[in-house]
PDB file of N, CA and C in Angstrom:
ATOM      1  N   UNK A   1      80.978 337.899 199.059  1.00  0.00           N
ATOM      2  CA  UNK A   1      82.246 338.464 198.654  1.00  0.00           C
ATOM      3  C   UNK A   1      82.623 339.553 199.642  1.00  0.00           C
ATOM      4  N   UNK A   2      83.720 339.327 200.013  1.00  0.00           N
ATOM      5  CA  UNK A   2      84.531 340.583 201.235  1.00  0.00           C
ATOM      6  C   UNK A   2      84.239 341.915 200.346  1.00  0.00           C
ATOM      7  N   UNK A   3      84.260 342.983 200.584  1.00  0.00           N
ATOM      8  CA  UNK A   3      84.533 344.282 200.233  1.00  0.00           C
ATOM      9  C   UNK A   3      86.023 344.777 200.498  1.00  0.00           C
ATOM     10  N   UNK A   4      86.628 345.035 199.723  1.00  0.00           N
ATOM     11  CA  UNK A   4      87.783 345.501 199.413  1.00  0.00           C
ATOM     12  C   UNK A   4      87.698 346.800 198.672  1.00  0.00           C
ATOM     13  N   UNK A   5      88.072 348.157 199.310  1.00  0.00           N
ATOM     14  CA  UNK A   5      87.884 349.278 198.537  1.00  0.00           C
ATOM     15  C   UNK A   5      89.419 349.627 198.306  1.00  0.00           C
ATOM     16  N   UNK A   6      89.426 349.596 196.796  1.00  0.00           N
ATOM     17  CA  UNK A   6      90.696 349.925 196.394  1.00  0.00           C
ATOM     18  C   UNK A   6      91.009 351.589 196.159  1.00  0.00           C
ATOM     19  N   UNK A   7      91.703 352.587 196.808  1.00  0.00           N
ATOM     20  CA  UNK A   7      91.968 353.098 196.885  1.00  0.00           C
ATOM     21  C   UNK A   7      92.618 353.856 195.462  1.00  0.00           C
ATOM     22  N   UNK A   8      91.619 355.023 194.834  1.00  0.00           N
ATOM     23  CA  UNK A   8      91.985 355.527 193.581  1.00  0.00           C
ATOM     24  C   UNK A   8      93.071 356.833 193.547  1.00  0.00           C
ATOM     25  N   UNK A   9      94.148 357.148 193.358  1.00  0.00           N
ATOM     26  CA  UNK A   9      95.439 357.841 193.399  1.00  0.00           C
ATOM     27  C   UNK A   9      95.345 358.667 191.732  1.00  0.00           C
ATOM     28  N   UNK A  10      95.760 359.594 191.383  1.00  0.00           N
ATOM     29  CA  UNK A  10      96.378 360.366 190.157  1.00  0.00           C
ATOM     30  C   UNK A  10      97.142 359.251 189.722  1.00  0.00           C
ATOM     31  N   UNK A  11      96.968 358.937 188.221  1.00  0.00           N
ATOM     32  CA  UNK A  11      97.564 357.698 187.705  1.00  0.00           C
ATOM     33  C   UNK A  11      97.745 356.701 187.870  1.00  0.00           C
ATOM     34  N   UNK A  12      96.809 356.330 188.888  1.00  0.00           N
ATOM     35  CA  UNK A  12      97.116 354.921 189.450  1.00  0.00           C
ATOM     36  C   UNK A  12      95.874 354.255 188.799  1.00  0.00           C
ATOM     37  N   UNK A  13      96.115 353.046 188.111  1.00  0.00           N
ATOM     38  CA  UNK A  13      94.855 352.307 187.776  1.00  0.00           C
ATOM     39  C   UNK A  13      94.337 351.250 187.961  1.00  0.00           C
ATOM     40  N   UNK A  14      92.976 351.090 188.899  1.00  0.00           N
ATOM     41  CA  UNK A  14      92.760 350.219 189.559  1.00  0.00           C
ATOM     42  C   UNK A  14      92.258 348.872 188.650  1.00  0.00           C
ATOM     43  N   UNK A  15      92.558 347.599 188.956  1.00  0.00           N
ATOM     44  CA  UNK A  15      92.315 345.746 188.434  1.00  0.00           C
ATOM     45  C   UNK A  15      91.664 345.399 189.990  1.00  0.00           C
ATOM     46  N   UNK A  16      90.392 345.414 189.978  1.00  0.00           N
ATOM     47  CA  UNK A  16      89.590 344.161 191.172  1.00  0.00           C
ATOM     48  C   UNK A  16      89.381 342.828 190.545  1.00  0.00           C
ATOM     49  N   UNK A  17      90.775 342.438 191.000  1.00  0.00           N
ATOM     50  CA  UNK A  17      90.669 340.776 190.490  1.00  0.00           C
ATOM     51  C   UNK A  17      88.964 340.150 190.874  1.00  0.00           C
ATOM     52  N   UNK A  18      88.640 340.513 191.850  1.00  0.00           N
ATOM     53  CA  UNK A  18      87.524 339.771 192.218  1.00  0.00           C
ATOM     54  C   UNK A  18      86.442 339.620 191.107  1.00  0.00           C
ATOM     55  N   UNK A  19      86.302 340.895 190.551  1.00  0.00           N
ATOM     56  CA  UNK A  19      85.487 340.619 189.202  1.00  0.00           C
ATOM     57  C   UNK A  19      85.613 339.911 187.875  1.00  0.00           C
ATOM     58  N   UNK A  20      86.521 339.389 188.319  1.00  0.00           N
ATOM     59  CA  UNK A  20      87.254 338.757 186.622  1.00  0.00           C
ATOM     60  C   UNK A  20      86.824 337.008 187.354  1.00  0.00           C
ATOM     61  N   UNK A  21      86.045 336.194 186.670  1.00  0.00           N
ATOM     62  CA  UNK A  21      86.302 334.971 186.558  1.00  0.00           C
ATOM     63  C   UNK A  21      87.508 334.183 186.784  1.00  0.00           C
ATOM     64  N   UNK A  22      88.144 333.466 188.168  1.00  0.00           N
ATOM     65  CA  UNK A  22      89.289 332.451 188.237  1.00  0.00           C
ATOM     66  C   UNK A  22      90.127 332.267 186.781  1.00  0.00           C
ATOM     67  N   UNK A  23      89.152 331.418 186.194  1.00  0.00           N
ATOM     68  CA  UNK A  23      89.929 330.877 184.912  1.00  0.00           C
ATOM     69  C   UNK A  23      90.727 331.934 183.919  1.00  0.00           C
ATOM     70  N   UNK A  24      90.014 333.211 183.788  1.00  0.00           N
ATOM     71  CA  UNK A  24      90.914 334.473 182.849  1.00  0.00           C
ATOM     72  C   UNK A  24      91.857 335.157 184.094  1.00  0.00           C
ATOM     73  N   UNK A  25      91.835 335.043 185.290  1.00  0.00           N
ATOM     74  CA  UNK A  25      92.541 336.328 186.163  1.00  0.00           C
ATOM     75  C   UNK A  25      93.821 336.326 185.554  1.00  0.00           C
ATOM     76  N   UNK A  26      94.715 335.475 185.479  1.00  0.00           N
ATOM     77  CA  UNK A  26      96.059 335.431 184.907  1.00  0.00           C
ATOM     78  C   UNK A  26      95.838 336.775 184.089  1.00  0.00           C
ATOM     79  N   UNK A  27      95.574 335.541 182.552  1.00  0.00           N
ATOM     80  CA  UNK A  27      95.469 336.223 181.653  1.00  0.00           C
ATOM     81  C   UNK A  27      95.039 337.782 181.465  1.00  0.00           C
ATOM     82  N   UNK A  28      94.102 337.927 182.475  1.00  0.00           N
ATOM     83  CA  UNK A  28      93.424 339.755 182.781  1.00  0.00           C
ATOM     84  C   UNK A  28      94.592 340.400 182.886  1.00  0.00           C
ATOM     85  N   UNK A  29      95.416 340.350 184.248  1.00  0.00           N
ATOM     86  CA  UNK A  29      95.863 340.831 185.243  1.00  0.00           C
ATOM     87  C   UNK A  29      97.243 340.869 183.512  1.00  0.00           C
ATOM     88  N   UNK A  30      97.623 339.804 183.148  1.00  0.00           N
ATOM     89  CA  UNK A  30      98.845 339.869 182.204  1.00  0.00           C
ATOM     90  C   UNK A  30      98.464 341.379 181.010  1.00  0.00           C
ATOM     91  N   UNK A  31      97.873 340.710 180.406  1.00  0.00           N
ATOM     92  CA  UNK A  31      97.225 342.085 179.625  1.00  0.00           C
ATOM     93  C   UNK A  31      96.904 343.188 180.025  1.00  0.00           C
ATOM     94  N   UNK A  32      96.536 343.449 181.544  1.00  0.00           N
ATOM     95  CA  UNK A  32      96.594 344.842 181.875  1.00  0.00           C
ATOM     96  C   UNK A  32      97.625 345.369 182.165  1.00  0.00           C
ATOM     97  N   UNK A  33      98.757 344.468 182.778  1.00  0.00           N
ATOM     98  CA  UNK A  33      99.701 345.289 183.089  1.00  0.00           C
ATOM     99  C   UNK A  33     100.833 345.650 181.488  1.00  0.00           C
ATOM    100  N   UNK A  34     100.596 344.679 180.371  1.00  0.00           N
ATOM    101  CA  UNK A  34     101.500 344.951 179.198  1.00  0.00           C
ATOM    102  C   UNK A  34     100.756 346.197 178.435  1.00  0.00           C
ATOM    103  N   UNK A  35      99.277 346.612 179.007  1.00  0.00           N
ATOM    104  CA  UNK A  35      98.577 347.765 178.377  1.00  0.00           C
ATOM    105  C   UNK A  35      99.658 349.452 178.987  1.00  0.00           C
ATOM    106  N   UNK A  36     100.151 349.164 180.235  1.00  0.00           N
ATOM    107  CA  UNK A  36     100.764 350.174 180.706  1.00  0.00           C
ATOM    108  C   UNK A  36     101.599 350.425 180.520  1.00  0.00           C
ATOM    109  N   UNK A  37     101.897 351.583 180.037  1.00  0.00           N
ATOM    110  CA  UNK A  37     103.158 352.697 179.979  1.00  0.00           C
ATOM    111  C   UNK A  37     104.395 352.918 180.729  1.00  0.00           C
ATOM    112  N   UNK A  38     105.110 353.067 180.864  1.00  0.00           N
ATOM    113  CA  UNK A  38     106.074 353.551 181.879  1.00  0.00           C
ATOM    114  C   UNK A  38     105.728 354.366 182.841  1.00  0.00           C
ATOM    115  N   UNK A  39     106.172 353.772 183.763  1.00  0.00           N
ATOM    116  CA  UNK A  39     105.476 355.040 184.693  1.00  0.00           C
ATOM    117  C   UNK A  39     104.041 355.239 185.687  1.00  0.00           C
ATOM    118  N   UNK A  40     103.009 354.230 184.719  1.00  0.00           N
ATOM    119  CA  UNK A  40     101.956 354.356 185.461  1.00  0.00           C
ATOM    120  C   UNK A  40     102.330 352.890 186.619  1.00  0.00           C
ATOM    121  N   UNK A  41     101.093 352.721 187.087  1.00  0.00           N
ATOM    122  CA  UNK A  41     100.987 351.756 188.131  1.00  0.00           C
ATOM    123  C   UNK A  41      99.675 351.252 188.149  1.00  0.00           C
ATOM    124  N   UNK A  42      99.458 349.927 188.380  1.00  0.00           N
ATOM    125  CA  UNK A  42      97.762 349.460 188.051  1.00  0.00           C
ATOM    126  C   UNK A  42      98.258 348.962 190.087  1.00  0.00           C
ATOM    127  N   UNK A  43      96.698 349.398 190.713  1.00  0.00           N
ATOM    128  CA  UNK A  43      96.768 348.851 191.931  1.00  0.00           C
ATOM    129  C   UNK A  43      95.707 347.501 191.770  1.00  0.00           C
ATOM    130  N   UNK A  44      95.914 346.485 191.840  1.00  0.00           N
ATOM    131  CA  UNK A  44      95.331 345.011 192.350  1.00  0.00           C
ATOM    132  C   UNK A  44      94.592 345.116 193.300  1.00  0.00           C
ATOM    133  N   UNK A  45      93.171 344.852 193.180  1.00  0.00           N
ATOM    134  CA  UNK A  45      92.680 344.428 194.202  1.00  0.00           C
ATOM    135  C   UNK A  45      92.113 342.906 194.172  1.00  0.00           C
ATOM    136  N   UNK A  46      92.680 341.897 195.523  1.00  0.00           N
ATOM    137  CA  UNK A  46      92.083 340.619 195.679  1.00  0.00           C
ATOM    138  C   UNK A  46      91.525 340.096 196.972  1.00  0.00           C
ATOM    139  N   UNK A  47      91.252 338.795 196.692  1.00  0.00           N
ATOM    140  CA  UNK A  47      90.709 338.420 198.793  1.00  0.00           C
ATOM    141  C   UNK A  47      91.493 337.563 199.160  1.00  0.00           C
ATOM    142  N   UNK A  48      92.723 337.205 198.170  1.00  0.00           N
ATOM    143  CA  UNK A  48      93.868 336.387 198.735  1.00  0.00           C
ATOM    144  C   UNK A  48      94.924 336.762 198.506  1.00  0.00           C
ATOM    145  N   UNK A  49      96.149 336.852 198.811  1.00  0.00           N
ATOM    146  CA  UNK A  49      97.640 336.659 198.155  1.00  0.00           C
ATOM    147  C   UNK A  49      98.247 336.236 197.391  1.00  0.00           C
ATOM    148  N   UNK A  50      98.378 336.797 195.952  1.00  0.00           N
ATOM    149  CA  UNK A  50      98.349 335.672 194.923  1.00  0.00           C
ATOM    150  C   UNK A  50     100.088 335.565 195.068  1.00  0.00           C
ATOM    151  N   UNK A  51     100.849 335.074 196.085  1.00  0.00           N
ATOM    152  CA  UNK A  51     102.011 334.409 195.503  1.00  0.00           C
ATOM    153  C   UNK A  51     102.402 333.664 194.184  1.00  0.00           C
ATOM    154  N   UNK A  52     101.423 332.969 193.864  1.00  0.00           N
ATOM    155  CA  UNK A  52     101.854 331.342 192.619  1.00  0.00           C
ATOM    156  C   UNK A  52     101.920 332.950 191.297  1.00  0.00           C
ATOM    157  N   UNK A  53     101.051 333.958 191.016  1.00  0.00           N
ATOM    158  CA  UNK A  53     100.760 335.094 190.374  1.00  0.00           C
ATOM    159  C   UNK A  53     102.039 336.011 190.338  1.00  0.00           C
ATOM    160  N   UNK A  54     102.746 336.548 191.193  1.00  0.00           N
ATOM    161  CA  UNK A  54     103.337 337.370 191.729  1.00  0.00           C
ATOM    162  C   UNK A  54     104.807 336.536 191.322  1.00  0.00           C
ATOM    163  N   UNK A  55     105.304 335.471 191.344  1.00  0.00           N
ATOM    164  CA  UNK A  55     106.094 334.674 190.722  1.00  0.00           C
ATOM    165  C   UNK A  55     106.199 334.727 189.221  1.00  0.00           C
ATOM    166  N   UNK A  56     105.004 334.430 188.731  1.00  0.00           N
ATOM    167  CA  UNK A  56     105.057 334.330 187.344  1.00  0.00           C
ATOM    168  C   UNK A  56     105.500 336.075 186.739  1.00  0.00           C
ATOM    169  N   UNK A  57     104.763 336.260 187.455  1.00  0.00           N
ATOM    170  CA  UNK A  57     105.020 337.662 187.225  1.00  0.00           C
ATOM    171  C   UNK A  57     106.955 338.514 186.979  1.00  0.00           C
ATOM    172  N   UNK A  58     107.038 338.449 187.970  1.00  0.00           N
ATOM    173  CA  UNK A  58     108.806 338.313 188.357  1.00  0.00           C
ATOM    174  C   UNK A  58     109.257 337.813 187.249  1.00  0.00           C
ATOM    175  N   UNK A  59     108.907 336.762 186.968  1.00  0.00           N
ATOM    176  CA  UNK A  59     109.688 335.611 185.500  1.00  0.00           C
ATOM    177  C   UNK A  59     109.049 336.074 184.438  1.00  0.00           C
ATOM    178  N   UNK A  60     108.120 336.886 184.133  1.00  0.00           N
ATOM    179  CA  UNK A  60     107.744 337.278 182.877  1.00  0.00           C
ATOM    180  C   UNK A  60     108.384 338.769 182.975  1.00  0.00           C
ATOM    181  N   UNK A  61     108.239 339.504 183.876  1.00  0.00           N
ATOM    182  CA  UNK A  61     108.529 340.868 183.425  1.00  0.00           C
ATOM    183  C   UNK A  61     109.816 341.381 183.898  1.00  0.00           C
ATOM    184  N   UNK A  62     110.530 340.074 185.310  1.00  0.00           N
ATOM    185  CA  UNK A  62     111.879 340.716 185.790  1.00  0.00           C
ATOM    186  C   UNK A  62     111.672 342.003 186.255  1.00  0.00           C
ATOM    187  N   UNK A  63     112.750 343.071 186.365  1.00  0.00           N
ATOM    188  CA  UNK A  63     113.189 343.931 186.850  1.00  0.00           C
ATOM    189  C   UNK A  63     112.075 345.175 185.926  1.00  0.00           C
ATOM    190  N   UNK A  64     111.213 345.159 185.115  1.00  0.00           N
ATOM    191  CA  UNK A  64     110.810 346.242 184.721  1.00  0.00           C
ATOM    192  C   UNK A  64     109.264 346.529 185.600  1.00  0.00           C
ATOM    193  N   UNK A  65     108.938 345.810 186.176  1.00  0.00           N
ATOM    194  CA  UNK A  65     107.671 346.172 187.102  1.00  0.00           C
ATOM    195  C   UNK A  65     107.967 345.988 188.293  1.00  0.00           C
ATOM    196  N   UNK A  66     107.914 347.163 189.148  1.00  0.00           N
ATOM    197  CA  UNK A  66     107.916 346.743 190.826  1.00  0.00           C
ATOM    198  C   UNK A  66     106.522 346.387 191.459  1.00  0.00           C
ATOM    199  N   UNK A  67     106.577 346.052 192.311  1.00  0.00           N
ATOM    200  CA  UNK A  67     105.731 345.246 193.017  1.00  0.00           C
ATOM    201  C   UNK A  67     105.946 345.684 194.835  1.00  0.00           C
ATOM    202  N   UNK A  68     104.632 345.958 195.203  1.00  0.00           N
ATOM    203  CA  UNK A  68     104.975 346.878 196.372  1.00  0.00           C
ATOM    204  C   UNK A  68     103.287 346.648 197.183  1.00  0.00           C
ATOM    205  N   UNK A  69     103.040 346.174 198.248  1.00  0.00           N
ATOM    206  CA  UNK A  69     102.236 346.004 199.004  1.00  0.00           C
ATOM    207  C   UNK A  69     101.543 347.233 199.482  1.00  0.00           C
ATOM    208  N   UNK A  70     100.146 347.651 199.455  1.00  0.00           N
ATOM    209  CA  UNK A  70      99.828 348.527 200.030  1.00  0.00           C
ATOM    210  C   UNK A  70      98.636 348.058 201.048  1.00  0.00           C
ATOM    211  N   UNK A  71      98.434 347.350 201.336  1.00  0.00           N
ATOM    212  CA  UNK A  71      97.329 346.433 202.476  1.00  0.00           C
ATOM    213  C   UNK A  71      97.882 344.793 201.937  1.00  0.00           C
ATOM    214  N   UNK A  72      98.097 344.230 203.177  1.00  0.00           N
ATOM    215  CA  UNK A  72      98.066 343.186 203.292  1.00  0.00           C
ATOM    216  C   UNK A  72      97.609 342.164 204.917  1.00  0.00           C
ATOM    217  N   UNK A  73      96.314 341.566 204.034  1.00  0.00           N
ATOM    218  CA  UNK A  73      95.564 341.509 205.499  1.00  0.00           C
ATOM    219  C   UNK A  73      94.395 340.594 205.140  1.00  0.00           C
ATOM    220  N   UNK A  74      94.092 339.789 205.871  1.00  0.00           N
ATOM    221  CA  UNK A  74      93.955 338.273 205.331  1.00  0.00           C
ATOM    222  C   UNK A  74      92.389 338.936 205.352  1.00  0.00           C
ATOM    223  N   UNK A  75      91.545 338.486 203.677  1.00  0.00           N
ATOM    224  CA  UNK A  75      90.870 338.668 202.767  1.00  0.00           C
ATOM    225  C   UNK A  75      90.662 340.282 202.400  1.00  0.00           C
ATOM    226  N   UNK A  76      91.687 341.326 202.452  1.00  0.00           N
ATOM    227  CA  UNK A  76      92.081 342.150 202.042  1.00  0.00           C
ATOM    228  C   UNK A  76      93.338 342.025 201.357  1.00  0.00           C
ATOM    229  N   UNK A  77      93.792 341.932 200.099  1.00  0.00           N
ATOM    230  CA  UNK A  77      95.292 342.254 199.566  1.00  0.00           C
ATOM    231  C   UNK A  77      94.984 343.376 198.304  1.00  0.00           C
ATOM    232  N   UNK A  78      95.909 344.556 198.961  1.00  0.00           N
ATOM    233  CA  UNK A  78      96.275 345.657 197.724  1.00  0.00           C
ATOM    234  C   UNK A  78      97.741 345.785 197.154  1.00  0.00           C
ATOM    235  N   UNK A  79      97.791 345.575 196.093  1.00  0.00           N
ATOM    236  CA  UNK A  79      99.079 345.367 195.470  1.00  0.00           C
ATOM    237  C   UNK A  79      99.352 346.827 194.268  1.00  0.00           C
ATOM    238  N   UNK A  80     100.565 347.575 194.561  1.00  0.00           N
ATOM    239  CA  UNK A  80     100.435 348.445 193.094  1.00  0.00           C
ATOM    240  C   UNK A  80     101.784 347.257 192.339  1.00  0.00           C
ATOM    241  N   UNK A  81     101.765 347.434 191.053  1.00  0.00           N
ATOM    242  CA  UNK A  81     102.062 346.698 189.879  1.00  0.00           C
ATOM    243  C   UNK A  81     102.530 348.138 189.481  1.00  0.00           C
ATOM    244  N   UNK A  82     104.397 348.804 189.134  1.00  0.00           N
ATOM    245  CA  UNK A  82     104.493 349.672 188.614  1.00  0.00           C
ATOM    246  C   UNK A  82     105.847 349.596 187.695  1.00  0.00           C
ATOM    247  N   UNK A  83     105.044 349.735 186.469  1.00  0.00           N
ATOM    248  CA  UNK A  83     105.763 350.041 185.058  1.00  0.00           C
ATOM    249  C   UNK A  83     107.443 350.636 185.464  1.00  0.00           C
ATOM    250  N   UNK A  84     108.427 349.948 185.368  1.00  0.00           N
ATOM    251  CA  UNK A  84     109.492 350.596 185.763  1.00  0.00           C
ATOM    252  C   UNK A  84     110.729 350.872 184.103  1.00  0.00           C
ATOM    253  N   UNK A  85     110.222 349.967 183.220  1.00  0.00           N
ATOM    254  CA  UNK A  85     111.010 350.101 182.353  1.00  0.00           C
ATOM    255  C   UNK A  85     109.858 349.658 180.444  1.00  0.00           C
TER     256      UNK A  85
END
């Protein structure tokens, strides 16, 4: 497994997809981000680009979570996920 150090910020809360089993990541990654508040931000850490993820995403939550790259770099991807509404 690559090492990916996700970078810990004041309110920022880190998801290493890598530890979650394929078959639940969805589901993880869905439930963590409906656990958050307004305001906070969960940063993603993975070893791929989840486009097919990042779609669904868009279509489930629309305009209330931004989505904003903070490393992107092939078997490094850091993503913050932030609560906008």
């Amino acid at each position: 497994m690559s090492s990916c150090s996700i970078p810990v910020v004041n309110g920022v809360h880190p998801f290493d997809a890598r530890g979650v089993a394929k078959r639940f990541r969805h589901a993880a990654i869905f439930g963590a981000l409906q656990s958050l508040h307004q305001g906070e931000t969960m940063r993603f850490g993975n070893d791929h680009d989840p486009l097919p993820l990042l779609a669904q995403l868009q279509q489930h939550f629309g305009d209330a979570i931004g989505i904003e790259y903070v490393r992107r770099e092939p078997g490094e991807i850091v993503i913050d996920f932030k609560v906008l509404a």
